[in-house]
Protein backbone atom coordinates (compact mmCIF):
# COMPACT_ATOMS: atom_id res chain seq x y z
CA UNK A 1 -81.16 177.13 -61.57
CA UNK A 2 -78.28 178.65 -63.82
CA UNK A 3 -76.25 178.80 -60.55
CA UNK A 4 -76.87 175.13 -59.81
CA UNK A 5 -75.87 173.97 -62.92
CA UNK A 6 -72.49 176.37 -62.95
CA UNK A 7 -71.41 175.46 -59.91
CA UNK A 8 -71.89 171.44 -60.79
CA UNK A 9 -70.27 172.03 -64.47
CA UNK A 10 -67.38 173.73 -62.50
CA UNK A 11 -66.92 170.89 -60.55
CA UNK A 12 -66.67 168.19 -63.58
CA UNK A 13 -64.36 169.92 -65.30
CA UNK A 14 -62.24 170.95 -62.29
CA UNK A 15 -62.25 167.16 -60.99
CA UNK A 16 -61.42 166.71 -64.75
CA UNK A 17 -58.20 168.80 -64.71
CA UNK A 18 -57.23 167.96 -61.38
CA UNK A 19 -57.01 164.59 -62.61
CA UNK A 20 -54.55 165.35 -65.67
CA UNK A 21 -52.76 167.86 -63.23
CA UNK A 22 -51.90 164.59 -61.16
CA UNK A 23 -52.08 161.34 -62.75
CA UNK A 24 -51.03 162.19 -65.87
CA UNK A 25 -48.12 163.22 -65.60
CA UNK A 26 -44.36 162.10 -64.90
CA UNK A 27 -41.97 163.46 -62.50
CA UNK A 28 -38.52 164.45 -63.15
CA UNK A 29 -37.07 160.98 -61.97
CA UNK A 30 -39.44 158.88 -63.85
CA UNK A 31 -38.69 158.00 -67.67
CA UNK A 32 -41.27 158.38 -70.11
CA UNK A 33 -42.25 154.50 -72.08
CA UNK A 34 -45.58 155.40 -73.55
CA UNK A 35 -46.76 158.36 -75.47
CA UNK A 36 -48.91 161.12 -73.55
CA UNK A 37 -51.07 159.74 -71.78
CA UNK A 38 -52.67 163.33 -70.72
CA UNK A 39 -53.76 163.98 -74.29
CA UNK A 40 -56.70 161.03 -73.39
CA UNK A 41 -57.58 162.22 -70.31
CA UNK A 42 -57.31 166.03 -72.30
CA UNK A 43 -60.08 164.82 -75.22
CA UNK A 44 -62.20 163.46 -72.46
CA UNK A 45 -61.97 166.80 -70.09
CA UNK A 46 -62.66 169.45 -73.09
CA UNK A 47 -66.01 168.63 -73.72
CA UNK A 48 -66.85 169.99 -69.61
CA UNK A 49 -64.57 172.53 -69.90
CA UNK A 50 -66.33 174.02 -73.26
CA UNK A 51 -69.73 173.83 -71.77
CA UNK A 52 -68.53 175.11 -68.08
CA UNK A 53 -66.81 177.97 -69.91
CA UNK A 54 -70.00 178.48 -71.55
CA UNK A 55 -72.09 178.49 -68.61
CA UNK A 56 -69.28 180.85 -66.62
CA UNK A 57 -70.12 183.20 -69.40
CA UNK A 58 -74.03 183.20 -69.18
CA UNK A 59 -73.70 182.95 -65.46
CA UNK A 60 -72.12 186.02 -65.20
CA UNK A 61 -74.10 188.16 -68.04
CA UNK A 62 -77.10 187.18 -65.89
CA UNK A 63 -75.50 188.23 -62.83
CA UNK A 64 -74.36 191.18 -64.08
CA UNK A 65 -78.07 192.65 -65.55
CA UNK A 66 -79.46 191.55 -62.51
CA UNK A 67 -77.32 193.69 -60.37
CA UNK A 68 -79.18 196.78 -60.24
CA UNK A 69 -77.07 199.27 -58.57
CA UNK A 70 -73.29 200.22 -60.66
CA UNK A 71 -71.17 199.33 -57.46
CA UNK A 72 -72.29 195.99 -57.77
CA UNK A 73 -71.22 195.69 -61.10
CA UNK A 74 -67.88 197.20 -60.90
CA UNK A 75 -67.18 195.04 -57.68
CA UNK A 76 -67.25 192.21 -60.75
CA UNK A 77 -64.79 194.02 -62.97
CA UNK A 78 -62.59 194.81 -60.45
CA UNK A 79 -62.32 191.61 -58.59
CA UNK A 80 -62.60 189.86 -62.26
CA UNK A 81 -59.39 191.43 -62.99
CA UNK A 82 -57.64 191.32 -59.68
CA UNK A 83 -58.37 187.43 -59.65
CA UNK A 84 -57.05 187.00 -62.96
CA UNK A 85 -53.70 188.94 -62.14
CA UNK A 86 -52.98 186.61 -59.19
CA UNK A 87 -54.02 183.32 -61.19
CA UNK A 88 -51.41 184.93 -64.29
CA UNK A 89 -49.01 185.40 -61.57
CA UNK A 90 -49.03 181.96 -59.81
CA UNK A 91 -49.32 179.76 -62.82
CA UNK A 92 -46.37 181.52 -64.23
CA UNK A 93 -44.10 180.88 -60.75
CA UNK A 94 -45.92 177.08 -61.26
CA UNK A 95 -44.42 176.68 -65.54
CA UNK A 96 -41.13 177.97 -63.91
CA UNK A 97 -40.65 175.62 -60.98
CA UNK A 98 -41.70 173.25 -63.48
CA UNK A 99 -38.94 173.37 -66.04
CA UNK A 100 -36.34 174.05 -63.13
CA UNK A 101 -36.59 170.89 -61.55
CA UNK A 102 -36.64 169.53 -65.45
CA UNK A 103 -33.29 171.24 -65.96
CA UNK A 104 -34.68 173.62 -67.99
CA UNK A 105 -37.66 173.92 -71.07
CA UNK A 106 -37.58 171.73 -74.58
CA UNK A 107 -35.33 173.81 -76.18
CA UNK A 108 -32.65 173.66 -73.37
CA UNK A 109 -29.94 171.64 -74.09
CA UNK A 110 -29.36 168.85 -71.27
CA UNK A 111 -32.53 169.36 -69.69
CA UNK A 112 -34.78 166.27 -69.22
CA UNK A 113 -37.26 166.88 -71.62
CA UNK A 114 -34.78 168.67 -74.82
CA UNK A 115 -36.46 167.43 -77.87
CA UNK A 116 -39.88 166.72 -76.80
CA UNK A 117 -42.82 168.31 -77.77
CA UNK A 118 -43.74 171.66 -75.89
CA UNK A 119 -47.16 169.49 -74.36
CA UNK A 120 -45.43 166.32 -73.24
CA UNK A 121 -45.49 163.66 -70.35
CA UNK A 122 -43.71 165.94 -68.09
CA UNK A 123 -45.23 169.18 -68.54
CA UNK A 124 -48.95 168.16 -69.05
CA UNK A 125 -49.73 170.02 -65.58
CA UNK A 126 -47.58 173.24 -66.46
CA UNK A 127 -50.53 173.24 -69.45
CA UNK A 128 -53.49 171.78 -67.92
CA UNK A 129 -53.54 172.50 -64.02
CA UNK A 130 -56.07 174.83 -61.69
CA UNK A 131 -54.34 178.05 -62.63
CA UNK A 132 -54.60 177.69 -66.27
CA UNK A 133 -58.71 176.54 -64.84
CA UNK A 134 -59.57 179.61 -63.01
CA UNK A 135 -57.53 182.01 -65.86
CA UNK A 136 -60.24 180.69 -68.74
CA UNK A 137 -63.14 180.88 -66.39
CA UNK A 138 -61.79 184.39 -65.27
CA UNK A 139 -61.56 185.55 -68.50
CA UNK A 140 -65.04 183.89 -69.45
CA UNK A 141 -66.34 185.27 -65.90
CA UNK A 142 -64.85 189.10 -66.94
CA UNK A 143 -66.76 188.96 -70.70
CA UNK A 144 -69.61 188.31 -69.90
CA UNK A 145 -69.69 190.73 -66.98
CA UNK A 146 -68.71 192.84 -69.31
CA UNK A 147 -71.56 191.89 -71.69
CA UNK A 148 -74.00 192.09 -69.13
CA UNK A 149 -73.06 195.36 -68.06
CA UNK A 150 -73.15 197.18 -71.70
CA UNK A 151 -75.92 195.19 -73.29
CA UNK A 152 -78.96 194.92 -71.54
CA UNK A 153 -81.06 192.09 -71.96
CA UNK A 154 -84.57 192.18 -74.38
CA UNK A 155 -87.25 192.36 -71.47
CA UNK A 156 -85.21 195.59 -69.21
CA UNK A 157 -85.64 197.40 -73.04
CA UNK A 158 -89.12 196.45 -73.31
CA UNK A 159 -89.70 197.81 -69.56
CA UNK A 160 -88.06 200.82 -70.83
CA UNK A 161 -89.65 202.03 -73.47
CA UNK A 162 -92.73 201.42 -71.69
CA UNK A 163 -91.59 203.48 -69.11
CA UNK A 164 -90.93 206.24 -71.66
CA UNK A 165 -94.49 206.14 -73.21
């Protein structure tokens, strides 16, 4: 059941970000009229993102004291960190595509976007986008792997002691 309702909370909040990723944004050429129209569709997303980073994180404590042999729980670590090297990686190539087709970041002088806020019309998806996604749910994945490799949970210490005695 707790993998049933990860995977669907994953999906709502990823369908969530996708959406800001696309829609709200504007693209080089355009000209911004309104205000930020991503911080809406951000205060309607975070509420699915908190509770699917929340469930990442019991999902994978769970995982991880169920997986009875120590290979099994290093294959999490390792591919835990590996994953969130290559998201690091590609959403940093993403922000710097990004600000070169803007002509450069907010503090650049005669880019497109000098003088605007850092989280802004135009760079709404270097902030919110599927990278910056799977690098919160990687680290949320990796912590409570983590957690459910050193602490294990009440009943396997009950079943231990009794073991003992």
């Amino acid at each position: 059941m707790l993998r049933l309702s990860w995977l669907i909370s994953m999906g709502i909040s990823l369908f969530g970000v996708m959406l800001i990723q696309y829609f709200f944004k504007l693209k080089p050429e355009e000209t911004a009229e309104v205000g930020n129209l991503g911080a809406l569709g951000l205060a309607l997303v975070i509420p699915f993102l908190i509770l699917s980073i929340f469930i990442t994180y019991r999902f994978f404590v769970e995982s991880a004291r169920h997986a009875h042999d120590q290979l099994m729980r290093m294959i999490y670590l390792i591919f835990g960190v590996a994953l969130l090297v290559a998201f690091i990686y590609y959403a940093n190539d993403f922000k710097n595509e990004v600000y070169t087709s803007l002509g450069g970041n907010t503090k650049t002088l005669g880019s497109q976007i000098y003088g605007f806020p850092v989280l802004n019309e135009y760079t709404n998806h270097v902030f919110v986008n599927f990278y910056t996604f799977g690098i919160i749910h990687t680290i949320s994945g990796l912590i409570g792997a983590l957690v459910g490799i050193i602490k294990p949970s009440k009943k396997d210490l009950i079943e231990s002691e009794e073991t003992e005695q």
